[in-house]
N, C-alpha and C. Protein backbone atom coordinates (compact mmCIF):
# COMPACT_ATOMS: atom_id res chain seq x y z
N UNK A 1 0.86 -1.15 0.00
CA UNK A 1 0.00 0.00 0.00
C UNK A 1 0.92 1.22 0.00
N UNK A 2 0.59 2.58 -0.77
CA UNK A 2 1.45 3.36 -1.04
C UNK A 2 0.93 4.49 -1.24
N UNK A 3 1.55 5.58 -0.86
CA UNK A 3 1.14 7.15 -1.04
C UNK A 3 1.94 7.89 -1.77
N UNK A 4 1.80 8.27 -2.88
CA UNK A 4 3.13 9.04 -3.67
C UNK A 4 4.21 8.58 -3.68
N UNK A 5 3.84 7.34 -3.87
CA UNK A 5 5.11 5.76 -3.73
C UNK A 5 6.24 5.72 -2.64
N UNK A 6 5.54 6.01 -1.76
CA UNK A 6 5.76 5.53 -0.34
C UNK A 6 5.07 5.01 0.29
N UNK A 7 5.81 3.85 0.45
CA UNK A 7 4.80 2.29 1.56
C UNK A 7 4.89 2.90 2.42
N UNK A 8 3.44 3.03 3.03
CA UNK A 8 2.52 3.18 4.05
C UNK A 8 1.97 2.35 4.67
N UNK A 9 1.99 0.99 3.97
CA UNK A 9 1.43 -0.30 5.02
C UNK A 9 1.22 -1.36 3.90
N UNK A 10 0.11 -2.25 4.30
CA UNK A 10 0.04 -3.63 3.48
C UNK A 10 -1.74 -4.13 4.05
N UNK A 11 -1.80 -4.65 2.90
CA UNK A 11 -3.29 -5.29 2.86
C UNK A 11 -3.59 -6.66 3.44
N UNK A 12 -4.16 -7.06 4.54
CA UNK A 12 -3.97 -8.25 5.33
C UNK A 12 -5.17 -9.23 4.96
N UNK A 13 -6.17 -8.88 4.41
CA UNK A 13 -7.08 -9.52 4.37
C UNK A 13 -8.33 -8.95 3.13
N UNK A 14 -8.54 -9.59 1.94
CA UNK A 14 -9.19 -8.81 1.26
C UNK A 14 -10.34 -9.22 0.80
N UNK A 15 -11.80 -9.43 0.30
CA UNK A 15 -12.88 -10.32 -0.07
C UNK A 15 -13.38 -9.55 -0.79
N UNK A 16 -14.61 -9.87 -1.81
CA UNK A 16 -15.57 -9.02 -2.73
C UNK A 16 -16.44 -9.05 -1.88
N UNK A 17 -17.48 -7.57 -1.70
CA UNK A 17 -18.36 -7.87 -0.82
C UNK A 17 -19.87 -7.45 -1.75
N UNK A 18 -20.68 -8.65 -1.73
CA UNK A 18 -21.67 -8.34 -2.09
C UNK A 18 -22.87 -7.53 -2.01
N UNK A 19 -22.60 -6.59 -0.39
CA UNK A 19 -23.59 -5.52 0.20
C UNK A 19 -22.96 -4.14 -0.83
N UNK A 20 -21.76 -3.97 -0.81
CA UNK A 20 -20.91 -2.80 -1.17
C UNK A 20 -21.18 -3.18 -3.14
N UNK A 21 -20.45 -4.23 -3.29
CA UNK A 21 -20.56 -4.60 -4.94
C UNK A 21 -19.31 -4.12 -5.28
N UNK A 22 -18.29 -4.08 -4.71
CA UNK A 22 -16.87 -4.02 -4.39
C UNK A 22 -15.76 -4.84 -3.74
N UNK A 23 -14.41 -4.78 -4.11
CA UNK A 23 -13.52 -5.40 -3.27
C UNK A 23 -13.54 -4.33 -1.91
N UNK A 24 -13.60 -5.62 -0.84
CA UNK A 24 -12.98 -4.37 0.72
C UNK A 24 -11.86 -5.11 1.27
N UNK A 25 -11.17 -4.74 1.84
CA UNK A 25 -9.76 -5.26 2.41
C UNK A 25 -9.24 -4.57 3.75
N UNK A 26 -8.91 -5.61 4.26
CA UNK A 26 -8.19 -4.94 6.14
C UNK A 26 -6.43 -4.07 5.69
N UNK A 27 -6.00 -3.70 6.15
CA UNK A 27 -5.08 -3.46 6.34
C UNK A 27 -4.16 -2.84 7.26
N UNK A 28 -2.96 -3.19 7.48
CA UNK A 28 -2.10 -2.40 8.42
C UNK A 28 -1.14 -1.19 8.11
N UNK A 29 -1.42 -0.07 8.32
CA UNK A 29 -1.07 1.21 7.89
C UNK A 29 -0.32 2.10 9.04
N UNK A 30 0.37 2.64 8.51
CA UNK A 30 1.51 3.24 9.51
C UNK A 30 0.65 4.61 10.14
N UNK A 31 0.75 4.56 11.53
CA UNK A 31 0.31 5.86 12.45
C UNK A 31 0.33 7.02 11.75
N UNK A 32 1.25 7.67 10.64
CA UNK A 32 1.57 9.28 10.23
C UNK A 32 0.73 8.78 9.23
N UNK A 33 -0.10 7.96 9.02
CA UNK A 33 -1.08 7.91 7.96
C UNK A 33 -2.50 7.38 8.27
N UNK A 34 -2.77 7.41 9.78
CA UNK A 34 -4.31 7.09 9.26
C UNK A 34 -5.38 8.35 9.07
N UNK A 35 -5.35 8.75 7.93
CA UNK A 35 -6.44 9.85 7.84
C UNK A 35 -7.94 9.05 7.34
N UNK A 36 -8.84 9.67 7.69
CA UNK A 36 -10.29 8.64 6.64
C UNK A 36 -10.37 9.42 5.34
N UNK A 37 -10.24 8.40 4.39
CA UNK A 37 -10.78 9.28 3.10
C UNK A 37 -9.37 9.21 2.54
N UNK A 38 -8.15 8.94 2.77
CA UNK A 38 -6.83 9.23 2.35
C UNK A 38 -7.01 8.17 1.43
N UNK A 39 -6.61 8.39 -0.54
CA UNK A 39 -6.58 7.41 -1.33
C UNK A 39 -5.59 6.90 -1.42
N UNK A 40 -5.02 5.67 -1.25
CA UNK A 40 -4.00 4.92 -1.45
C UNK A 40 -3.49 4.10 -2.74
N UNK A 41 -2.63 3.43 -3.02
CA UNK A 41 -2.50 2.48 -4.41
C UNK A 41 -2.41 1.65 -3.68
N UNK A 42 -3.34 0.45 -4.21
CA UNK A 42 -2.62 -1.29 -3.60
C UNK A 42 -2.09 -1.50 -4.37
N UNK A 43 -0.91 -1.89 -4.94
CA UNK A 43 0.14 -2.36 -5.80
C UNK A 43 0.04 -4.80 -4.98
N UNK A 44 -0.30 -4.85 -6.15
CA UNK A 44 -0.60 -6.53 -6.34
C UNK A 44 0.94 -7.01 -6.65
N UNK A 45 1.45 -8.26 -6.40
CA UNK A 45 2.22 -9.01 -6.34
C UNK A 45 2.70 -8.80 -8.03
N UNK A 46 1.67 -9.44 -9.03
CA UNK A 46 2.17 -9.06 -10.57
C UNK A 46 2.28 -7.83 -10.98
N UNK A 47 2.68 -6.89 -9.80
CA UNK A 47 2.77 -5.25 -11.03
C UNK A 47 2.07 -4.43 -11.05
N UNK A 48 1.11 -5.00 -10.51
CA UNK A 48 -0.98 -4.60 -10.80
C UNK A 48 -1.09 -3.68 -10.19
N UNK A 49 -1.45 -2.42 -9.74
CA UNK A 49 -2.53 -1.82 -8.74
C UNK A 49 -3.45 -0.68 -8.70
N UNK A 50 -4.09 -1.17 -8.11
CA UNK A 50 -5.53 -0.36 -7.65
C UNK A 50 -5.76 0.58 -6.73
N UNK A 51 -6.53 1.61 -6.95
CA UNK A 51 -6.57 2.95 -5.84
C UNK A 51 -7.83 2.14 -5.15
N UNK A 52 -7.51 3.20 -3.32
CA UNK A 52 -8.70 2.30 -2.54
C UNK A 52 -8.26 3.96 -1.95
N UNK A 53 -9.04 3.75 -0.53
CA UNK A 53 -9.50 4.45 0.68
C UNK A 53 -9.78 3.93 1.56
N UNK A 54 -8.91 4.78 2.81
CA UNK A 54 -9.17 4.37 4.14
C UNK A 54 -10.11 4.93 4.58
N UNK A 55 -10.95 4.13 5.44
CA UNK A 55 -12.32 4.30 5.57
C UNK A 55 -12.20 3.74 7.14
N UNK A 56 -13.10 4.34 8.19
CA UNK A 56 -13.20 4.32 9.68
C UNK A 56 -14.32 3.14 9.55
N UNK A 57 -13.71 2.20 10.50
CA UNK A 57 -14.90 1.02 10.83
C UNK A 57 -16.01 1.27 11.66
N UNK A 58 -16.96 0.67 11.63
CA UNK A 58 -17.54 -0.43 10.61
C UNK A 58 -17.88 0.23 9.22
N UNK A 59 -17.67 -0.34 8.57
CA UNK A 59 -18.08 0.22 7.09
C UNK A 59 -19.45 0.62 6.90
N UNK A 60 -20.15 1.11 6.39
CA UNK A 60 -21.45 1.35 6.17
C UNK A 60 -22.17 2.16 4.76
């Protein structure tokens, strides 16, 4: 996980959720970064990645 390509943390747990109609995913993110709403890149194992947002639990 990355901010202006600086790792900021990592994605621990991720599922499609059928209430949302989206991927949602846990992750562990470094303290000087938890803002809500802050967009991140998940960068995937092959190269791949996708913008997300940290979002305050429970989701809703």
């Amino acid at each position: 996980m990355t901010i202006d390509e600086e790792v900021v943390g990592q994605v621990t747990t991720a599922i499609w959720s059928p209430a949302f109609k989206k991927n949602i995913a846990l992750g562990m993110v470094t303290k000087d970064h938890w803002t809500f709403g802050q967009v991140v890149d998940i960068n995937f194992p092959d190269g791949r990645a996708k913008r997300g947002k940290l979002c305050q639990l429970p989701l809703r």
